[in-house]
C-alpha atoms as a PDB file:
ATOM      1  CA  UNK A   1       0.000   0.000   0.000  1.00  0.00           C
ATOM      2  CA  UNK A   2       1.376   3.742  -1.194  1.00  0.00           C
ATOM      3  CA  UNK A   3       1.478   5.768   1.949  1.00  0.00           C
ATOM      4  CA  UNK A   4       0.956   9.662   1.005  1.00  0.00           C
ATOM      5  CA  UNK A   5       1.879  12.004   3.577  1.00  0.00           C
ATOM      6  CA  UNK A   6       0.110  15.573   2.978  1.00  0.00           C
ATOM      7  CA  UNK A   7       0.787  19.363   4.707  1.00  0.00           C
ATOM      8  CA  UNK A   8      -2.588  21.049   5.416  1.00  0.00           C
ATOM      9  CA  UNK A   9      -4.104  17.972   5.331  1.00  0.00           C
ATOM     10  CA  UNK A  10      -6.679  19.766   8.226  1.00  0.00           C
ATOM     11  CA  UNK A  11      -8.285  22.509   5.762  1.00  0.00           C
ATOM     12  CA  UNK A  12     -10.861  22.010   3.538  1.00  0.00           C
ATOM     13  CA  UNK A  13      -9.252  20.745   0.739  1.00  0.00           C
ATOM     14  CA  UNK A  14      -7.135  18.545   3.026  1.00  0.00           C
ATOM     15  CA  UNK A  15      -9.700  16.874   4.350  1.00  0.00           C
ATOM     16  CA  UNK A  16     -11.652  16.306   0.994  1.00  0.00           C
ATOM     17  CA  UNK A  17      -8.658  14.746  -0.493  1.00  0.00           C
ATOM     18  CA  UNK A  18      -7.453  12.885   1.997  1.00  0.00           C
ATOM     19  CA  UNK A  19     -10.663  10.792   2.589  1.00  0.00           C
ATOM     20  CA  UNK A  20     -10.865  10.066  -1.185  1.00  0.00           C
ATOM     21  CA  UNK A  21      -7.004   9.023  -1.300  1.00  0.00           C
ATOM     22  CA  UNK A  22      -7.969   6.310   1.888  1.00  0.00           C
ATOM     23  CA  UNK A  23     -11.375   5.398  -0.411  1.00  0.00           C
ATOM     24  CA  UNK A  24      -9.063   4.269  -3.017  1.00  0.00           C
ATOM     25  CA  UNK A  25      -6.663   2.215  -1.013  1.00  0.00           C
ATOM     26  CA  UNK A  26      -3.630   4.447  -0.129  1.00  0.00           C
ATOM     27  CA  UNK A  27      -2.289   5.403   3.142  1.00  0.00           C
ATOM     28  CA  UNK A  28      -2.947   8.520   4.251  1.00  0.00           C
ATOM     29  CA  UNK A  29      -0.762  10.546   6.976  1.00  0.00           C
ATOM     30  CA  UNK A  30      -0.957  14.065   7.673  1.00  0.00           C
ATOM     31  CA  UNK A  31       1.618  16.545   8.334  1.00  0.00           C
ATOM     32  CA  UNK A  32       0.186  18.922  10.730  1.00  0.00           C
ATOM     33  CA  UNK A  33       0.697  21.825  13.392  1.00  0.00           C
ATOM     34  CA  UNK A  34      -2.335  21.951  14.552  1.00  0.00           C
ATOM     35  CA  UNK A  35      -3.757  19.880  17.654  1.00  0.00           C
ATOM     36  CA  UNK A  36      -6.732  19.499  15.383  1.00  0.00           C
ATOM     37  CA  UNK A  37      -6.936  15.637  14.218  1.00  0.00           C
ATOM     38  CA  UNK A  38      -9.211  14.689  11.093  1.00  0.00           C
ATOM     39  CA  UNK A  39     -10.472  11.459  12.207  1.00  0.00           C
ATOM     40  CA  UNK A  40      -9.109   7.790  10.810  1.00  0.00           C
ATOM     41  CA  UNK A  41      -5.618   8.838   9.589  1.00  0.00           C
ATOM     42  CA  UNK A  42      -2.306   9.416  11.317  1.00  0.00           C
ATOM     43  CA  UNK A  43      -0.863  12.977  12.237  1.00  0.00           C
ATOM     44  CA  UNK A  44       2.720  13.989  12.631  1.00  0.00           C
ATOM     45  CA  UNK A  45       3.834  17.153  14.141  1.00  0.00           C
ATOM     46  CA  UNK A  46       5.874  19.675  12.995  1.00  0.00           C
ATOM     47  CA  UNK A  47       6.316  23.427  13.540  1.00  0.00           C
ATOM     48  CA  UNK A  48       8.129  25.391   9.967  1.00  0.00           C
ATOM     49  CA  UNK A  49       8.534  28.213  12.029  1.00  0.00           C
ATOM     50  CA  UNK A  50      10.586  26.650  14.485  1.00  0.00           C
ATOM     51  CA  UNK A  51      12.362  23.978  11.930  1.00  0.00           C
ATOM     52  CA  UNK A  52      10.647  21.117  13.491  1.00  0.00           C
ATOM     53  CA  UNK A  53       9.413  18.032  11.683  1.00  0.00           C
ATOM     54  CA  UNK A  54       9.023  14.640  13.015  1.00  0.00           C
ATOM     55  CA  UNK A  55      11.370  12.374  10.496  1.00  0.00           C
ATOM     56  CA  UNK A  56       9.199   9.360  10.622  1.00  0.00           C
ATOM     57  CA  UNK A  57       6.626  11.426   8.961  1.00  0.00           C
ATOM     58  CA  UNK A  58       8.497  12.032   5.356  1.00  0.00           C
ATOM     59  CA  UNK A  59      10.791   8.451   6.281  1.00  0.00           C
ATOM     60  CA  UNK A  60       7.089   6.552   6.067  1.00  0.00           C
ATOM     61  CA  UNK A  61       6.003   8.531   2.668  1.00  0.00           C
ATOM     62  CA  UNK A  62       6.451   7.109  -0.895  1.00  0.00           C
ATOM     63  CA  UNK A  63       4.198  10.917  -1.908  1.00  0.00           C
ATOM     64  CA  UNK A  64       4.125  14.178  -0.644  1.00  0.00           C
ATOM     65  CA  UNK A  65       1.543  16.888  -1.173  1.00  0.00           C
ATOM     66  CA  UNK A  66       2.016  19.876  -0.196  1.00  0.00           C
ATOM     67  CA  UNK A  67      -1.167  21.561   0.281  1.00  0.00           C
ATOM     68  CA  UNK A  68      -0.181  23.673   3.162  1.00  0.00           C
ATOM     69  CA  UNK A  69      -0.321  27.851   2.775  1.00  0.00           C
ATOM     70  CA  UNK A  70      -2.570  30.567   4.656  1.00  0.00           C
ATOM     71  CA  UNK A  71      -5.496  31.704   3.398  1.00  0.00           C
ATOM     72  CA  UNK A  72      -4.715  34.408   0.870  1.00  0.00           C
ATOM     73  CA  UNK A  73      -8.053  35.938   1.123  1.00  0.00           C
ATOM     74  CA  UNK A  74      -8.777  36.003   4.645  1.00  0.00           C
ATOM     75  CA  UNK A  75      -7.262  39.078   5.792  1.00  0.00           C
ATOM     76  CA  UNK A  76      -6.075  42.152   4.097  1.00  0.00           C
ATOM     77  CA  UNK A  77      -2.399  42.021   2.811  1.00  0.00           C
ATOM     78  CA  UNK A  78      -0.381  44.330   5.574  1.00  0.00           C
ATOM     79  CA  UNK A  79       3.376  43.955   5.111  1.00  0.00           C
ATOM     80  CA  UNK A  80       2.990  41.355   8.078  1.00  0.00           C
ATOM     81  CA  UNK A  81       0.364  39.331   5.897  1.00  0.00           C
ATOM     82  CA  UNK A  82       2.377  39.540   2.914  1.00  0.00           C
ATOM     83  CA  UNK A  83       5.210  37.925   5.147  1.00  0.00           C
ATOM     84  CA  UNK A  84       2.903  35.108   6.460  1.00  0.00           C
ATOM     85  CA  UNK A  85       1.537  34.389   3.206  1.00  0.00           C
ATOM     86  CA  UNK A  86       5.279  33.606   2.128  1.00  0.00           C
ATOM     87  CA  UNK A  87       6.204  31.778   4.406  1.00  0.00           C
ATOM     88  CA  UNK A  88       3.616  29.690   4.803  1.00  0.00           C
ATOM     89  CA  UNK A  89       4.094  28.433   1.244  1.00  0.00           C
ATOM     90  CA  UNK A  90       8.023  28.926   1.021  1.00  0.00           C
ATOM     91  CA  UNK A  91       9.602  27.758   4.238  1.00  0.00           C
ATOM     92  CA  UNK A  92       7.416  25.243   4.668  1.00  0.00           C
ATOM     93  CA  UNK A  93       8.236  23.948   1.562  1.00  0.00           C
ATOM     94  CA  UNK A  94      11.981  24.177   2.080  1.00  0.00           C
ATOM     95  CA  UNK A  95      11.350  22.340   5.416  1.00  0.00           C
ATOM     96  CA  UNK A  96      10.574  19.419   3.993  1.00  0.00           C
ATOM     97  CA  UNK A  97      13.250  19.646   0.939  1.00  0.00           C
ATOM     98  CA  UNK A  98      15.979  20.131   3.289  1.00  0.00           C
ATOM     99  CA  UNK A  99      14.115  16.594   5.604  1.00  0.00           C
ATOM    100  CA  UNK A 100      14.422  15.056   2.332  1.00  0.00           C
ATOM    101  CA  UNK A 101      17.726  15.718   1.203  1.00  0.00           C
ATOM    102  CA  UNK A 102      19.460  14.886   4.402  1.00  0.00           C
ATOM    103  CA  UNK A 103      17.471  11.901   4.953  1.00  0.00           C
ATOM    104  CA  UNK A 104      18.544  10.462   1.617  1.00  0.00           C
ATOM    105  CA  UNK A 105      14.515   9.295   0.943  1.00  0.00           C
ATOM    106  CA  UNK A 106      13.698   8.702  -2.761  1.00  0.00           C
ATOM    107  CA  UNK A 107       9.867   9.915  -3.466  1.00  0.00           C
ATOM    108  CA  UNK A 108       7.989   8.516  -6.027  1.00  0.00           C
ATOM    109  CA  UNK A 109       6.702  12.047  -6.497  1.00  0.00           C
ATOM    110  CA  UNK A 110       6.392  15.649  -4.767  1.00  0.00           C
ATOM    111  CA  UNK A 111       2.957  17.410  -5.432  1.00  0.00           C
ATOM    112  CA  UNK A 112       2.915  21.284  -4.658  1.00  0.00           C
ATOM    113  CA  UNK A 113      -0.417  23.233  -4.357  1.00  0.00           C
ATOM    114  CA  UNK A 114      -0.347  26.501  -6.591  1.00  0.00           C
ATOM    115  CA  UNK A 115      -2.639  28.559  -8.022  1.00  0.00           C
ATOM    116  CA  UNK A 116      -3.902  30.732 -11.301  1.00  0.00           C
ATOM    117  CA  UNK A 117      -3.008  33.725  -9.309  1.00  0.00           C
ATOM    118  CA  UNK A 118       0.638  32.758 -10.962  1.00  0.00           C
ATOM    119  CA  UNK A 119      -0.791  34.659 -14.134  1.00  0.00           C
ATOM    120  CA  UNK A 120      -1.642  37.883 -11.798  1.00  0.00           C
ATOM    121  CA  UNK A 121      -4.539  39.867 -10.923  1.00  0.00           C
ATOM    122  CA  UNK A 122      -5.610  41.457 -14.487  1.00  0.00           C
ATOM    123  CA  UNK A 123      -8.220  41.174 -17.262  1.00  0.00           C
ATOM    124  CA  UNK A 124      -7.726  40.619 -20.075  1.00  0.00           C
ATOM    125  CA  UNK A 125      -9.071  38.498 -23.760  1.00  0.00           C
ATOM    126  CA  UNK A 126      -6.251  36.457 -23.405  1.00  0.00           C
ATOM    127  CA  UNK A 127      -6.432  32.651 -22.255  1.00  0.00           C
ATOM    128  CA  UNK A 128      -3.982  31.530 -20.136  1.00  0.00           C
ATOM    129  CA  UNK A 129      -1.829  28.688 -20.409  1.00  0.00           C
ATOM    130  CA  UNK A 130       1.106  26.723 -18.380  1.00  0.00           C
ATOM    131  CA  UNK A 131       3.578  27.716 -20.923  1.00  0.00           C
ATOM    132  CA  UNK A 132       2.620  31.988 -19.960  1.00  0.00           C
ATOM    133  CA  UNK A 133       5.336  33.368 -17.871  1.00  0.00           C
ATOM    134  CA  UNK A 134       4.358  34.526 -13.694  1.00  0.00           C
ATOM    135  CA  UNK A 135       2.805  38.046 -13.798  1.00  0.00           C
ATOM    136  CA  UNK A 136       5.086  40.424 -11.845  1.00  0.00           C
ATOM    137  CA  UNK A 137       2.052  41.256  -9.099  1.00  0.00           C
ATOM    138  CA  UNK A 138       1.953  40.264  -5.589  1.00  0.00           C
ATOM    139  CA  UNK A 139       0.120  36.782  -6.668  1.00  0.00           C
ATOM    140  CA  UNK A 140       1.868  35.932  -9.650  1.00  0.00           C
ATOM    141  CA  UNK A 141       5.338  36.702  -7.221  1.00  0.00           C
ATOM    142  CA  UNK A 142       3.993  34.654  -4.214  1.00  0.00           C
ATOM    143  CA  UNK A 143       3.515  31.632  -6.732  1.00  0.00           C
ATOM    144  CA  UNK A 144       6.462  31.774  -8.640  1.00  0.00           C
ATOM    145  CA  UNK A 145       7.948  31.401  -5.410  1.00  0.00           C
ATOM    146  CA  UNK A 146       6.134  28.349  -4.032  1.00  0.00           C
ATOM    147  CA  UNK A 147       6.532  26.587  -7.851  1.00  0.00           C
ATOM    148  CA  UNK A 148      10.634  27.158  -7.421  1.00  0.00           C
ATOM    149  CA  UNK A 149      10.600  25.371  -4.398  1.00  0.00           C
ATOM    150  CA  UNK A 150       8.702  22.176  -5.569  1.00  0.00           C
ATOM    151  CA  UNK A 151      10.976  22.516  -8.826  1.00  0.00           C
ATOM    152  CA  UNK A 152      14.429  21.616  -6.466  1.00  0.00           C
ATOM    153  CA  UNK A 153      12.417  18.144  -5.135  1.00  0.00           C
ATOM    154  CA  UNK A 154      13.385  16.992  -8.925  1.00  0.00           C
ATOM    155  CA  UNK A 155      17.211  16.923  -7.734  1.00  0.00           C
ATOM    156  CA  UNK A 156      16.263  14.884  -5.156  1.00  0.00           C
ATOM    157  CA  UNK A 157      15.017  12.126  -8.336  1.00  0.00           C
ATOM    158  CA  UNK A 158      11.025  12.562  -7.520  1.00  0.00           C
ATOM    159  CA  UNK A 159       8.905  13.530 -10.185  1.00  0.00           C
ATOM    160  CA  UNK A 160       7.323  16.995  -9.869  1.00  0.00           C
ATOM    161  CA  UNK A 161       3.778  18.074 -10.455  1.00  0.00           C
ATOM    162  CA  UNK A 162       2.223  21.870  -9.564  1.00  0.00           C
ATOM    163  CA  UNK A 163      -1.193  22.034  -9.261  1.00  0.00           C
ATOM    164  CA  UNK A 164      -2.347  25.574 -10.235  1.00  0.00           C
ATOM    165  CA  UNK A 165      -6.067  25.636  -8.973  1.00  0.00           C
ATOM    166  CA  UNK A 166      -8.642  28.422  -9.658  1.00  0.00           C
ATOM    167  CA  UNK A 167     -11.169  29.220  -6.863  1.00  0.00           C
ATOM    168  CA  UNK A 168     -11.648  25.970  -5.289  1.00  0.00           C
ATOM    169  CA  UNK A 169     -15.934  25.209  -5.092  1.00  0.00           C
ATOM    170  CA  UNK A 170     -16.825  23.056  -1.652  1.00  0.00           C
ATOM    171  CA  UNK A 171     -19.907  22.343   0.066  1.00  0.00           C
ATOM    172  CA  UNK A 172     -19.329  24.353   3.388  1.00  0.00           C
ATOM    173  CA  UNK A 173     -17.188  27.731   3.363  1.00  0.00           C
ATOM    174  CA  UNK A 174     -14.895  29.108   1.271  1.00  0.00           C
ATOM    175  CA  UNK A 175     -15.604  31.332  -0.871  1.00  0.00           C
ATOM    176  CA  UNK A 176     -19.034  30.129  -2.412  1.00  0.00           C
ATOM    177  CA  UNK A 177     -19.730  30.114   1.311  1.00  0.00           C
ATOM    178  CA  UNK A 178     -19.438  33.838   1.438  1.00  0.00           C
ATOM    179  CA  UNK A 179     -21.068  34.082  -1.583  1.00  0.00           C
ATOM    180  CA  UNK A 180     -23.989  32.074  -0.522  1.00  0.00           C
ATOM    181  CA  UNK A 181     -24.261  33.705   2.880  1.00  0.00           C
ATOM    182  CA  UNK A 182     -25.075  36.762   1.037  1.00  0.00           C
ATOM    183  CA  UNK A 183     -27.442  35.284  -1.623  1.00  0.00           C
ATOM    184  CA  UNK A 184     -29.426  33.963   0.521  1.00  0.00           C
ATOM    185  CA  UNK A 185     -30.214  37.397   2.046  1.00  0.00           C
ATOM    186  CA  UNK A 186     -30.662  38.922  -1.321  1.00  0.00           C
ATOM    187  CA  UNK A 187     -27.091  40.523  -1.303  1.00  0.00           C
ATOM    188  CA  UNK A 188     -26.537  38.532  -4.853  1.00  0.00           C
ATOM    189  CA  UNK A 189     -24.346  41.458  -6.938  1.00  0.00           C
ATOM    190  CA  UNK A 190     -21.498  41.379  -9.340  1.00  0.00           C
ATOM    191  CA  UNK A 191     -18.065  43.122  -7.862  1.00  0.00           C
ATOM    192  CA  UNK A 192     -16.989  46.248 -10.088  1.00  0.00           C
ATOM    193  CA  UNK A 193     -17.636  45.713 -13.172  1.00  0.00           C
ATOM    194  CA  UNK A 194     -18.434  41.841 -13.070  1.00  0.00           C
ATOM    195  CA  UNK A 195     -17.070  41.116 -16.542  1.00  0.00           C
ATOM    196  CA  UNK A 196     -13.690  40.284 -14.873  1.00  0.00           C
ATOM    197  CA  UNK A 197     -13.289  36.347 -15.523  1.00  0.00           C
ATOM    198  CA  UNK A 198     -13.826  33.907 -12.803  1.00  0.00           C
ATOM    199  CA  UNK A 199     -11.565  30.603 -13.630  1.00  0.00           C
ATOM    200  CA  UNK A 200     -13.095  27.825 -10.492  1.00  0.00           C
ATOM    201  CA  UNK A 201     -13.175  24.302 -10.074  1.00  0.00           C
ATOM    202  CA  UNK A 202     -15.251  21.979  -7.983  1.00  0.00           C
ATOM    203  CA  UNK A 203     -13.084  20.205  -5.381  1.00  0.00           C
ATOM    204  CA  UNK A 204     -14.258  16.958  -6.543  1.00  0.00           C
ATOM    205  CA  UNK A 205     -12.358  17.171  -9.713  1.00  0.00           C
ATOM    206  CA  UNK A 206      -9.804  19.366  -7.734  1.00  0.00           C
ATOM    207  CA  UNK A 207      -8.819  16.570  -6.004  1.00  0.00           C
ATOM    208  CA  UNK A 208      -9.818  13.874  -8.693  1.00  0.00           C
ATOM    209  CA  UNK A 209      -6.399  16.207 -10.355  1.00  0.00           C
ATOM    210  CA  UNK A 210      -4.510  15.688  -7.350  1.00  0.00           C
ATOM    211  CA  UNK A 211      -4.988  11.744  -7.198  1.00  0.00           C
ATOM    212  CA  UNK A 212      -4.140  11.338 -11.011  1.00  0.00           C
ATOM    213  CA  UNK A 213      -0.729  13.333 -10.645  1.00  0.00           C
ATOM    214  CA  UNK A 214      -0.111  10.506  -7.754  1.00  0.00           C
ATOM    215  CA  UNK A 215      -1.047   7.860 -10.250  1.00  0.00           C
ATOM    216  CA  UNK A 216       0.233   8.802 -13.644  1.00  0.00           C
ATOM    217  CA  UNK A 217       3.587   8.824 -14.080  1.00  0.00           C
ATOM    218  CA  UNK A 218       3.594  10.679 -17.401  1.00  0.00           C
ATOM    219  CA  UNK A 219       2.675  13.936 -15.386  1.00  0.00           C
ATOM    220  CA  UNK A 220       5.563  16.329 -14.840  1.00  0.00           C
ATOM    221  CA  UNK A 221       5.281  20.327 -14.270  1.00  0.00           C
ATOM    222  CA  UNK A 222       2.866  22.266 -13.771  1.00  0.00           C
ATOM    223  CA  UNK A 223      -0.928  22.111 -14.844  1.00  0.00           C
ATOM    224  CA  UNK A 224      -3.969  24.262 -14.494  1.00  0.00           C
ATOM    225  CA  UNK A 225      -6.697  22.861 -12.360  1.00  0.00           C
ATOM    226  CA  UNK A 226      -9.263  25.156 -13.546  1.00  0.00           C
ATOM    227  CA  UNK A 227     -12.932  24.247 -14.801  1.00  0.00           C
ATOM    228  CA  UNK A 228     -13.538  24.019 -19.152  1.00  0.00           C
ATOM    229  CA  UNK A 229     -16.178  27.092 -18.855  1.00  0.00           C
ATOM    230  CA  UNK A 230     -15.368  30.488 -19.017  1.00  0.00           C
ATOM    231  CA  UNK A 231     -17.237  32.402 -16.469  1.00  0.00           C
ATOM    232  CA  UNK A 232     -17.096  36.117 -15.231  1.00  0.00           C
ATOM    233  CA  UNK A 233     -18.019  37.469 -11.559  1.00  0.00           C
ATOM    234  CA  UNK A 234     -21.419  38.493 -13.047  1.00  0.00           C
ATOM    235  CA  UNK A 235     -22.487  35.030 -14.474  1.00  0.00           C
ATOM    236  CA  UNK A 236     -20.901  33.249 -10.913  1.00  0.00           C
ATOM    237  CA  UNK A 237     -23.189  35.309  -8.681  1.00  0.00           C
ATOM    238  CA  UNK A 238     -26.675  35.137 -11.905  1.00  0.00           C
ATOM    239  CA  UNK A 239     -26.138  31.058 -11.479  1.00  0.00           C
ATOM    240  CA  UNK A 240     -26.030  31.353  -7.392  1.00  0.00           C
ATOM    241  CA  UNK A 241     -28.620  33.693  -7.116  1.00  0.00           C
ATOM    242  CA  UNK A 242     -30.834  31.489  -9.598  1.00  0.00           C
ATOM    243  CA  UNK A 243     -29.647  27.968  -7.568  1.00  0.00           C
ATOM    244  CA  UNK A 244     -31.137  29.810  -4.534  1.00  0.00           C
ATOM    245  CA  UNK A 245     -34.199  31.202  -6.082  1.00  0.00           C
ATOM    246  CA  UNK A 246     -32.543  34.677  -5.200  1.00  0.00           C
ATOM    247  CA  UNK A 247     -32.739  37.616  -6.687  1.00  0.00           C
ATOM    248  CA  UNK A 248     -29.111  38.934  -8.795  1.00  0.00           C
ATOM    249  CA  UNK A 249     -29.149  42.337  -7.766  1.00  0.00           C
ATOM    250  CA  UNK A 250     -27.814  46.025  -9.705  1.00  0.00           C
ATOM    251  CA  UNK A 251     -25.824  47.693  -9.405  1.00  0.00           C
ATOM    252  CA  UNK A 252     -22.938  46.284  -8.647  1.00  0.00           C
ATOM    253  CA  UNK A 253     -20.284  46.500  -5.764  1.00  0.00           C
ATOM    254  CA  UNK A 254     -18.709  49.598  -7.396  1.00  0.00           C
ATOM    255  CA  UNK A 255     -14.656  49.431  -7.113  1.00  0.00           C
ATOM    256  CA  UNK A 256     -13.776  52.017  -4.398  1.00  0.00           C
ATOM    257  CA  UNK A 257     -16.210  50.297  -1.742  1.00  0.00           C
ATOM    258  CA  UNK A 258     -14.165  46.861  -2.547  1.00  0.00           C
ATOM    259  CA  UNK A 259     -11.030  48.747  -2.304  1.00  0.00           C
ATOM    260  CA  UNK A 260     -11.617  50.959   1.128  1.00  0.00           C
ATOM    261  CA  UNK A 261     -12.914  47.215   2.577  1.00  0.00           C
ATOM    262  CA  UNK A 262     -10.077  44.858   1.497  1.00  0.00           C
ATOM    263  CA  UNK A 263      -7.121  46.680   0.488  1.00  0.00           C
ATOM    264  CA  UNK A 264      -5.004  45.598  -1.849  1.00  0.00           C
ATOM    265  CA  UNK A 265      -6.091  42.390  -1.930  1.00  0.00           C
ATOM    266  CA  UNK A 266      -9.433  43.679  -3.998  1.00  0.00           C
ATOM    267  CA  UNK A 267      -7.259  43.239  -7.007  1.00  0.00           C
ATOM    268  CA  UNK A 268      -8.183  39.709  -6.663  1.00  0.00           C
ATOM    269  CA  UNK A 269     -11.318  40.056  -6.480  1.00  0.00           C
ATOM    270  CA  UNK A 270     -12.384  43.020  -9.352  1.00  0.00           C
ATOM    271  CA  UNK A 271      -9.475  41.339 -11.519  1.00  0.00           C
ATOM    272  CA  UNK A 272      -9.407  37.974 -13.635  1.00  0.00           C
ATOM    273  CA  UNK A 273      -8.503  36.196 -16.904  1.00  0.00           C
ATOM    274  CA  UNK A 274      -9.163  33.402 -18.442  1.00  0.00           C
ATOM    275  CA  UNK A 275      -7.395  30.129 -17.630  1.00  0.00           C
ATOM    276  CA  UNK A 276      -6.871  26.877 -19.883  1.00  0.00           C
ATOM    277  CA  UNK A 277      -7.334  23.514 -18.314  1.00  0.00           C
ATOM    278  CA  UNK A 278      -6.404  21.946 -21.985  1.00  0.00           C
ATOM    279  CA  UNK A 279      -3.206  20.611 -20.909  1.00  0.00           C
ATOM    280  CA  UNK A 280      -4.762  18.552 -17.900  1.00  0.00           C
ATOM    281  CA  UNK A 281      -7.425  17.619 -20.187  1.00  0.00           C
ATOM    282  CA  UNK A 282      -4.917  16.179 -23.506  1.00  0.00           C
ATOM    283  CA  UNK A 283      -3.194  13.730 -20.283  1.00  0.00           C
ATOM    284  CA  UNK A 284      -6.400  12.313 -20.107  1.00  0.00           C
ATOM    285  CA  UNK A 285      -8.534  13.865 -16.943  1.00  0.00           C
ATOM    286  CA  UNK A 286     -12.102  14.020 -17.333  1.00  0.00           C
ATOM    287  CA  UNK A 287     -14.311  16.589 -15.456  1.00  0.00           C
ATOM    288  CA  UNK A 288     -16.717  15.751 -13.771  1.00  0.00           C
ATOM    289  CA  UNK A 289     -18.413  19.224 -12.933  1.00  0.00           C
ATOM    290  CA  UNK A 290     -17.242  21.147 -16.253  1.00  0.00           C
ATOM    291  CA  UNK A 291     -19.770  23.425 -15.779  1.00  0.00           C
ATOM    292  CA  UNK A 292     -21.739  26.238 -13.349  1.00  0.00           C
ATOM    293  CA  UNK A 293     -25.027  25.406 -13.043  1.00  0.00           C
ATOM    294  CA  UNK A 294     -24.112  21.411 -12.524  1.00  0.00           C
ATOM    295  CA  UNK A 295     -21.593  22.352  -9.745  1.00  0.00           C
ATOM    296  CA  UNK A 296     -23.734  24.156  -7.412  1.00  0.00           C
ATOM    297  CA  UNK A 297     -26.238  21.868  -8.265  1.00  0.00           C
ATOM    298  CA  UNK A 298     -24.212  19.291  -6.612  1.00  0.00           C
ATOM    299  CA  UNK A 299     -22.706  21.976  -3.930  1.00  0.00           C
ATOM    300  CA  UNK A 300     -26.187  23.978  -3.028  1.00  0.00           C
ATOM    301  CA  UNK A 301     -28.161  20.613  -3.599  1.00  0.00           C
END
């Protein structure tokens, strides 16, 4: 049995993965700092921020994903956020490279989170692809980053695969979450202009990407986990609105309110492009939620 040890195995995504990884037959351990246990798998400790890491954890794993990273839109970037953001991503990252390398351990394969926020907060006609360079903006810096680090576990002979997500879609919080909470009290409006694109993906097939970049060994680099339909902020919060039986209000969140709220970090939110998922598609993945209107009807019921 393949034993797959994962960081933030706690959060959302964590914890959605990690119970379809055990439904398939691996062994699942999680890498954690929190006292917070998910139920049925084994936890081992270790602090980044201190340089801690139990060695048993990575010694036991024949897979490593790497999920682990702050929530980049829970708080508004301050200098201090920025920071946290970093090295939440970074160090921890290099924690576990540096675990590797002295332990001598041979991975079958090193999986980093990323995300589209590698092509920057901008829109724009153009459709993104794997080959496009990292935008020169906070995100696009923050992921360039995290990818570089997951790059050096390929001198360590593990195969590498970066996994940049759009917004991920899950049945309790996160963002549709937010979204939801205000639908459902007739708050349903685009942000700005709400033609800025909106590239998402339903963590079923979010994690359905994850598990085929632990099975298929043709996977190297980095791939966009994004859903095939192009949708902007406006048609997002039309198809909530409608899967409530909401209203979609006008007018829209106008820029300056989104700015004086979040800062900086509104960029991500009045800003997108499209992203391709064509690459993950040609090595043979198959969405199951490729579209709007089917995912919530699966989220929202």
């Amino acid at each position: 049995m393949k034993t797959i040890l994962i960081t933030g195995g706690t959060g959302v995504i964590g914890r959605h993965l990690s119970r379809r990884l055990a439904e398939i037959g691996y062994r699942v351990c999680i890498l954690s700092r929190s006292e917070t246990k998910v139920h049925g798998f084994e936890h081992y400790f270790w602090d980044p921020f201190r340089n801690k890491i139990d060695p048993e954890g990575v010694a036991e794993a024949d897979c490593i994903i790497h999920l682990a990273g702050a929530n980049i839109g829970e708080k508004r970037w301050t200098k201090e956020r920025k920071q946290e953001l970093y090295d939440s991503r970074i160090k921890t990252g290099e924690l576990i490279l540096e675990n590797v390398r002295t332990s001598g351990k041979r991975l079958s394969v090193f999986i980093s989170a990323s995300a589209t926020g590698y092509y920057g907060m901008t829109t724009s006609g153009k459709i993104f692809s794997e080959t496009d360079e990292a935008a020169p903006d906070f995100t696009g810096e923050l992921c360039r980053h995290w990818e570089s680090v997951a790059d050096r576990f390929s001198e360590t002979g593990a195969r590498t695969v970066k996994i940049r997500s759009g917004v991920v879609l899950t049945p309790r919080g996160g963002a549709l979450g937010r979204i939801t909470a205000l639908a459902r009290v007739g708050l349903a409006s685009a942000l700005g202009t709400g033609k800025q694109y909106f590239p998402w993906i339903h963590v079923e097939d979010l994690c359905g990407i994850y598990i085929k970049a632990v099975e298929d060994t043709s996977l190297n680099g980095a791939f966009n986990a994004v859903s095939p339909e192009h949708i902007t902020n406006s048609d997002l919060m039309k198809a909530v609105a409608k899967s409530l039986d909401k209203p979609f209000i006008a007018p829209n969140v106008p820029p300056f309110a989104m700015k004086l709220v979040f800062g900086e970090m509104a960029g991500m939110l009045l800003e997108g492009s499209r992203v391709s998922p064509e690459k993950i598609i040609r090595a043979g993945y198959n969405f199951r939620f490729p579209c709007i209107e089917d995912a919530l009807k699966d989220l929202l019921g």
